[in-house]
N, C-alpha and C. Protein backbone atom coordinates (compact mmCIF):
# COMPACT_ATOMS: atom_id res chain seq x y z
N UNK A 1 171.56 77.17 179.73
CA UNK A 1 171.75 76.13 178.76
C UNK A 1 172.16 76.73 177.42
N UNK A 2 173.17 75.98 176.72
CA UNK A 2 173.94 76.59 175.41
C UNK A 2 172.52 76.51 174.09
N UNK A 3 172.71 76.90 173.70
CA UNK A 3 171.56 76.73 172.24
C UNK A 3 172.06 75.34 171.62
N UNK A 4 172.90 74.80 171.46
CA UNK A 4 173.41 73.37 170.67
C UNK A 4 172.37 72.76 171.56
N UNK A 5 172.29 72.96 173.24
CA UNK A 5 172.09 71.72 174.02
C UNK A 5 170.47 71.75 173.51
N UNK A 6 169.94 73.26 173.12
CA UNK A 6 168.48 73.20 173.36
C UNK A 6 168.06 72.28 171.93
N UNK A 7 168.92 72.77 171.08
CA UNK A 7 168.42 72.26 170.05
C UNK A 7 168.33 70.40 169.56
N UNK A 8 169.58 70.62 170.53
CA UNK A 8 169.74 68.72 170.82
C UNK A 8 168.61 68.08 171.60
N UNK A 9 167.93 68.70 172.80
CA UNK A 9 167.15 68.05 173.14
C UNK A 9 165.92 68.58 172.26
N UNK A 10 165.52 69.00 171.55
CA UNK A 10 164.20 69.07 170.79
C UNK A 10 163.48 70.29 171.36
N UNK A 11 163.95 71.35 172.13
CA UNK A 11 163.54 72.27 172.98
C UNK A 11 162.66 73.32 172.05
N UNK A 12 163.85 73.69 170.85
CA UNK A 12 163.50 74.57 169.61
C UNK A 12 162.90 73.86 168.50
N UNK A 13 161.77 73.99 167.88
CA UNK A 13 161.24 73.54 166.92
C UNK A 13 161.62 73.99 165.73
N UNK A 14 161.65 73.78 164.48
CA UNK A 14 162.40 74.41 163.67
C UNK A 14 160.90 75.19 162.94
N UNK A 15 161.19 76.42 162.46
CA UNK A 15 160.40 77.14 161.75
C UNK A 15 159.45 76.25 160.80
N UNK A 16 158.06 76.58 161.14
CA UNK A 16 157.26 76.03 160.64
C UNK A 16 156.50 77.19 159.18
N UNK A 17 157.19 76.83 158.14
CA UNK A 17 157.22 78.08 157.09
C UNK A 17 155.59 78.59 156.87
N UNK A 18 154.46 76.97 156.70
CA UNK A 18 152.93 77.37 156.29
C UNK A 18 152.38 78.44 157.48
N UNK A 19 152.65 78.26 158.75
CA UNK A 19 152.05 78.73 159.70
C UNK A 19 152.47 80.37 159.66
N UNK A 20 154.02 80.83 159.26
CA UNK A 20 154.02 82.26 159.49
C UNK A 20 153.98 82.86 157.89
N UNK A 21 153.52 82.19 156.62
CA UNK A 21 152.78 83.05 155.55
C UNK A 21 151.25 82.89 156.28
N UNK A 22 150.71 81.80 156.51
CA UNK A 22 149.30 82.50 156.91
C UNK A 22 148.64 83.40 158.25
N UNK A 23 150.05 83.78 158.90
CA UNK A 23 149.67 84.74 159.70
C UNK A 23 149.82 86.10 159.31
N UNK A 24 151.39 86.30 158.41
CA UNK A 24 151.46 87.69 157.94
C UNK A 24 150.22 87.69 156.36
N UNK A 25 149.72 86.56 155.89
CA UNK A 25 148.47 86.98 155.05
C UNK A 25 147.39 87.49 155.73
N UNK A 26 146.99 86.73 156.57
CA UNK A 26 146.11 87.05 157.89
C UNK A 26 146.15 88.64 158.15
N UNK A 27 147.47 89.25 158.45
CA UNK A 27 147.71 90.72 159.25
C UNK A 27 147.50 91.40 157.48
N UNK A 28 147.77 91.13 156.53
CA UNK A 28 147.59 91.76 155.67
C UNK A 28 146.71 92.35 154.56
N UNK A 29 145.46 90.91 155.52
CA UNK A 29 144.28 91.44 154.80
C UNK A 29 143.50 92.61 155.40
N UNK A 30 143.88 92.78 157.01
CA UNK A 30 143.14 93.88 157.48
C UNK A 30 144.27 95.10 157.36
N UNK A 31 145.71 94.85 157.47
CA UNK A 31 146.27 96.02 157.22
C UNK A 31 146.37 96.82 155.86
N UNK A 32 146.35 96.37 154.81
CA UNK A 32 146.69 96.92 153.50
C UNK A 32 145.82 98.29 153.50
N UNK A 33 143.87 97.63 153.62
CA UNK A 33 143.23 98.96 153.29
C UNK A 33 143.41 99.79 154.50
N UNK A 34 143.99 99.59 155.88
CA UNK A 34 143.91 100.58 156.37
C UNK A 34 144.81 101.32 155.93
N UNK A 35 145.99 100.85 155.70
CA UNK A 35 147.54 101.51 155.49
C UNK A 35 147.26 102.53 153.96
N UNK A 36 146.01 101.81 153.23
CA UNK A 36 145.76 102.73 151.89
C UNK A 36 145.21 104.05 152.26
N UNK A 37 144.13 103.69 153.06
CA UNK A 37 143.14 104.92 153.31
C UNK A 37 144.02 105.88 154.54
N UNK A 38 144.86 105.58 155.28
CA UNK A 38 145.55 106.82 156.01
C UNK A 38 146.35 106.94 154.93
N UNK A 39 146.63 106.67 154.11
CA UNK A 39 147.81 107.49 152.98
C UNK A 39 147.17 108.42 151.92
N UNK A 40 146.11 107.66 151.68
CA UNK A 40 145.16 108.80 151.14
C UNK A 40 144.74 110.01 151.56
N UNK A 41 143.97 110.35 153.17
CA UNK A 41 144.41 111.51 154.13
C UNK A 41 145.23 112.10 153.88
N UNK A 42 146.94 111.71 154.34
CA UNK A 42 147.53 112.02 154.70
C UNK A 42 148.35 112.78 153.45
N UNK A 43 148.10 112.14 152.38
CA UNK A 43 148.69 112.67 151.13
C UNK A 43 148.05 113.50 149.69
N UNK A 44 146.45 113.67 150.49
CA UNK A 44 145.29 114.48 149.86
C UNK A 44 146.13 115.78 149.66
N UNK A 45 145.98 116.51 150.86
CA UNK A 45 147.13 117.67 150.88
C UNK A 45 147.73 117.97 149.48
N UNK A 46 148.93 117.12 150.27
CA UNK A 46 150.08 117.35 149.15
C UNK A 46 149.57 116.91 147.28
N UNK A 47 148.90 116.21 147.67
CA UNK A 47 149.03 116.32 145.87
C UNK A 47 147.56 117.37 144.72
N UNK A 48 147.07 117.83 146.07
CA UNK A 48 146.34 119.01 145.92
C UNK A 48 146.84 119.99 145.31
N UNK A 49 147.67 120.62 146.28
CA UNK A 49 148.74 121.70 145.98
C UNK A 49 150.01 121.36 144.97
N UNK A 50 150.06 119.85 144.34
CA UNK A 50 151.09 119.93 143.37
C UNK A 50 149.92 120.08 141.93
N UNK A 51 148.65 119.62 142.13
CA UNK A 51 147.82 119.86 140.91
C UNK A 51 147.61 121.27 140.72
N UNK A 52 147.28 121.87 141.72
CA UNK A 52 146.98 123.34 141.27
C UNK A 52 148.51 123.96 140.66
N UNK A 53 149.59 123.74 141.59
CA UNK A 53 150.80 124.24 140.94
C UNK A 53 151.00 124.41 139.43
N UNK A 54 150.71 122.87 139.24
CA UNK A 54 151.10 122.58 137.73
C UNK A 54 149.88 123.13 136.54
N UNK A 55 148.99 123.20 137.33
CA UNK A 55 147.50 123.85 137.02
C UNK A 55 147.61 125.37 136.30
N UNK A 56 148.05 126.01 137.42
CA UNK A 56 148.38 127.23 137.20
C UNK A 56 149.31 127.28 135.59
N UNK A 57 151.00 126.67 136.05
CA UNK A 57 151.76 126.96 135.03
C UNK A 57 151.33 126.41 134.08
N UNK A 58 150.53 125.60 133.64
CA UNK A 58 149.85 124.60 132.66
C UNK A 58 149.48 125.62 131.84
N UNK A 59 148.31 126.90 132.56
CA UNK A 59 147.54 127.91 131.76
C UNK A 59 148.65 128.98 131.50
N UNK A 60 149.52 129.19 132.31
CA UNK A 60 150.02 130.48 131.70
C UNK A 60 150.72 129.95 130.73
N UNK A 61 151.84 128.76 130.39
CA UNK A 61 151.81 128.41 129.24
C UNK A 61 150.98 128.49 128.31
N UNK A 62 150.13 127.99 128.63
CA UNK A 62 148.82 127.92 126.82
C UNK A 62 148.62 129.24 126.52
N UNK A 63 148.42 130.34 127.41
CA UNK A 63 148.46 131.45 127.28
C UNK A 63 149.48 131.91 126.34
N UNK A 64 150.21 131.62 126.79
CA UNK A 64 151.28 132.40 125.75
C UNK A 64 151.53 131.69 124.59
N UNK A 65 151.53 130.35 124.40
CA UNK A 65 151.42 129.59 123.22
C UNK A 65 150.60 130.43 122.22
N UNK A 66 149.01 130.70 122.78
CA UNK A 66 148.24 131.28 122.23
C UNK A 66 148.24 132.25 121.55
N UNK A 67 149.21 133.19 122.31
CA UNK A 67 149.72 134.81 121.82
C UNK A 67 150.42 134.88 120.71
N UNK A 68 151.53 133.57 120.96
CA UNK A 68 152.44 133.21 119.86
C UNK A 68 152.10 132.95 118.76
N UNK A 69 150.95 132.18 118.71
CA UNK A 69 149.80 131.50 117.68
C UNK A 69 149.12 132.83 116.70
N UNK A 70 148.47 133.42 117.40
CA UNK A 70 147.84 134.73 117.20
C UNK A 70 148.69 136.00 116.32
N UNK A 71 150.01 136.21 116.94
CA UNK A 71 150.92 137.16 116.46
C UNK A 71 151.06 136.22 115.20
N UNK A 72 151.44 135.12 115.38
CA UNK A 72 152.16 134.50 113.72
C UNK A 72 150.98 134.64 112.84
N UNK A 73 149.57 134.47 112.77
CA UNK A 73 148.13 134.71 112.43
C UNK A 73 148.23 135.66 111.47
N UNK A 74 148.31 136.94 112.45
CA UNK A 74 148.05 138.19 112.04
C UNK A 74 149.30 138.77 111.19
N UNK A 75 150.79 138.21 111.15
CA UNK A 75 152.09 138.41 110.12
C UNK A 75 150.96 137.74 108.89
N UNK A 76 150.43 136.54 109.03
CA UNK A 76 150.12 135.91 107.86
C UNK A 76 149.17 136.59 106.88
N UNK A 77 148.21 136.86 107.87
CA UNK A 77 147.20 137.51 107.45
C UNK A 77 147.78 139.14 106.63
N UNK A 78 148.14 140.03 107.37
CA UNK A 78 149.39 140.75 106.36
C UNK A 78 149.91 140.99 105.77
N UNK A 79 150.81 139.64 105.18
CA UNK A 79 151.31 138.79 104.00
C UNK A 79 150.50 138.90 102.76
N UNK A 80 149.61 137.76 103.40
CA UNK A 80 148.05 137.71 102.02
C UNK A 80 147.49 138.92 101.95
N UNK A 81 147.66 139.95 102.59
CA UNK A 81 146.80 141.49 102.18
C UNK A 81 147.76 142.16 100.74
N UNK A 82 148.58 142.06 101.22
CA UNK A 82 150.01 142.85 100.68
C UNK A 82 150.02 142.57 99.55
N UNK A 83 150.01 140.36 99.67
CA UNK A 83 150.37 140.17 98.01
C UNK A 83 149.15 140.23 97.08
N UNK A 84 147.62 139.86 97.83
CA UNK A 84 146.60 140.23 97.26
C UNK A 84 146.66 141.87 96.22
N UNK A 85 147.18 142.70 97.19
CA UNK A 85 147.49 144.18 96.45
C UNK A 85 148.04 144.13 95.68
N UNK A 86 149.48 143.12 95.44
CA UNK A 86 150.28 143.56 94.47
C UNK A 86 149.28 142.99 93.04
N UNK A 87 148.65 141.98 93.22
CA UNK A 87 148.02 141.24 92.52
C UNK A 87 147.20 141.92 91.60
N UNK A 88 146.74 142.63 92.44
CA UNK A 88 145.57 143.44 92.01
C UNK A 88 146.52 144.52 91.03
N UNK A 89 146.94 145.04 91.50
CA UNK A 89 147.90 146.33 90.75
C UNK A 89 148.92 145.58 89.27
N UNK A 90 148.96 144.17 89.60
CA UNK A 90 149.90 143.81 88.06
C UNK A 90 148.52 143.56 87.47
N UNK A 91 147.00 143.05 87.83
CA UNK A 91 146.09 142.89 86.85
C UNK A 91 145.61 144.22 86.09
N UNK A 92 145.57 145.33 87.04
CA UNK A 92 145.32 146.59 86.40
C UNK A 92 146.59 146.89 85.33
N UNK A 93 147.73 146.58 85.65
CA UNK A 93 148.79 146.88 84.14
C UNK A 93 148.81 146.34 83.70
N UNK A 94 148.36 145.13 83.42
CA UNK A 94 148.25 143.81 82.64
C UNK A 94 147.18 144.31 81.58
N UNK A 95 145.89 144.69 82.12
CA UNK A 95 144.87 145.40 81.66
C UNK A 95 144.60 146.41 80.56
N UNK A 96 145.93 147.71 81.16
CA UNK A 96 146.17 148.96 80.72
C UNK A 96 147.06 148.72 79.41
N UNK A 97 147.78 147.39 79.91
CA UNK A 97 148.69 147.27 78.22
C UNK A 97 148.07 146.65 77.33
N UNK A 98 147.14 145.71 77.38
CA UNK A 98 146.38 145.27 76.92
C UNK A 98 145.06 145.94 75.62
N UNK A 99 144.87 146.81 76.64
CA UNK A 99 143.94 147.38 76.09
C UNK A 99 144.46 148.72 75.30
N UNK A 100 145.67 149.06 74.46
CA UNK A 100 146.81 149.82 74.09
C UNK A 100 146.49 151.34 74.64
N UNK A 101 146.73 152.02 73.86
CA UNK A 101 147.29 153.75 74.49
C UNK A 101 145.25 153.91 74.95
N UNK A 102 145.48 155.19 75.42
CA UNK A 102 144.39 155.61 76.14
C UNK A 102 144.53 156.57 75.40
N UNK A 103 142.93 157.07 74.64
CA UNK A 103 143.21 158.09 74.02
C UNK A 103 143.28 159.21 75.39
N UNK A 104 143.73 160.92 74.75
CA UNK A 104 143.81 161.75 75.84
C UNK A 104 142.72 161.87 76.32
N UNK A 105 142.06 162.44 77.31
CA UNK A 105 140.85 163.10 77.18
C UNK A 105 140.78 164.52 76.11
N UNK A 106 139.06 164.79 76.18
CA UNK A 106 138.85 165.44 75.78
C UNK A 106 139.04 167.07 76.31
N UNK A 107 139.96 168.01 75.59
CA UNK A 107 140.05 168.95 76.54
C UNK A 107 138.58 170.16 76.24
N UNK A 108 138.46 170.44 77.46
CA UNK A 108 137.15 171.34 77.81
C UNK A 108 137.69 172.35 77.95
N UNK A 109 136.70 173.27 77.29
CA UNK A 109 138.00 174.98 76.78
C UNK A 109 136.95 175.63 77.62
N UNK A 110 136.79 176.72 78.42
CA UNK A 110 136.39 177.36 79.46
C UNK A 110 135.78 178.60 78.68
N UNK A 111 136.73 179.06 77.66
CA UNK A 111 136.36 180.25 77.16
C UNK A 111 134.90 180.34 76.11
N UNK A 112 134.40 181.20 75.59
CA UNK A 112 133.13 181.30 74.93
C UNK A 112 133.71 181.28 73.22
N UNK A 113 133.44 180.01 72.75
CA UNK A 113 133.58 180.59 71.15
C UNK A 113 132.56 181.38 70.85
N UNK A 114 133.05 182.08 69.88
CA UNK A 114 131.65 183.33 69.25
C UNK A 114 131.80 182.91 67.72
């Protein structure tokens, strides 16, 4: 029999839309958590080994950030020694002019006056 004829005599019912959402809701309340929890299994693994990956390069970055951090530190620290010195050395001539000539010392004669 042709499909026109079936459908002419009433053979085929036409899709009944309420009946197949509440069957695939039906299949979907028990499938979802299973379909979650084997993906969870199945994908523990893998995203194990992408945390440690990134884990790893995560630290050796900071590591070296750190170094970078440290070296620029210690230029600075350097810096402020240096100009502290000069500091010090213009207050001592600042000082020395200030305070005008220095008399000589006194010279100490070795020999015996008589």
């Amino acid at each position: 029999m042709p499909i026109s004829m079936l459908l002419f005599q009433g053979v085929i019912d036409p899709i009944n839309l309420t009946e197949i959402i509440s069957v695939v809701m039906g299949i979907s309340i028990v499938l979802i958590p299973v379909i979650g929890i084997t993906a969870r299994f199945a994908l523990k693994p893998t995203v194990d080994a992408f945390s440690r990956l990134f884990e790893g390069r995560g630290a050796n970055e900071t590591i070296s950030i750190l170094e970078r951090r440290m070296a620029l530190m210690e230029s600075q620290i350097e810096s402020i020694e240096s100009n502290v010195k000069r500091l010090v050395d213009v207050t001592d001539f600042h000082q020395q002019l200030q305070s005008g000539p220095t008399p000589p010392p006194p010279e100490t004669d070795d020999r015996k006056q008589d």
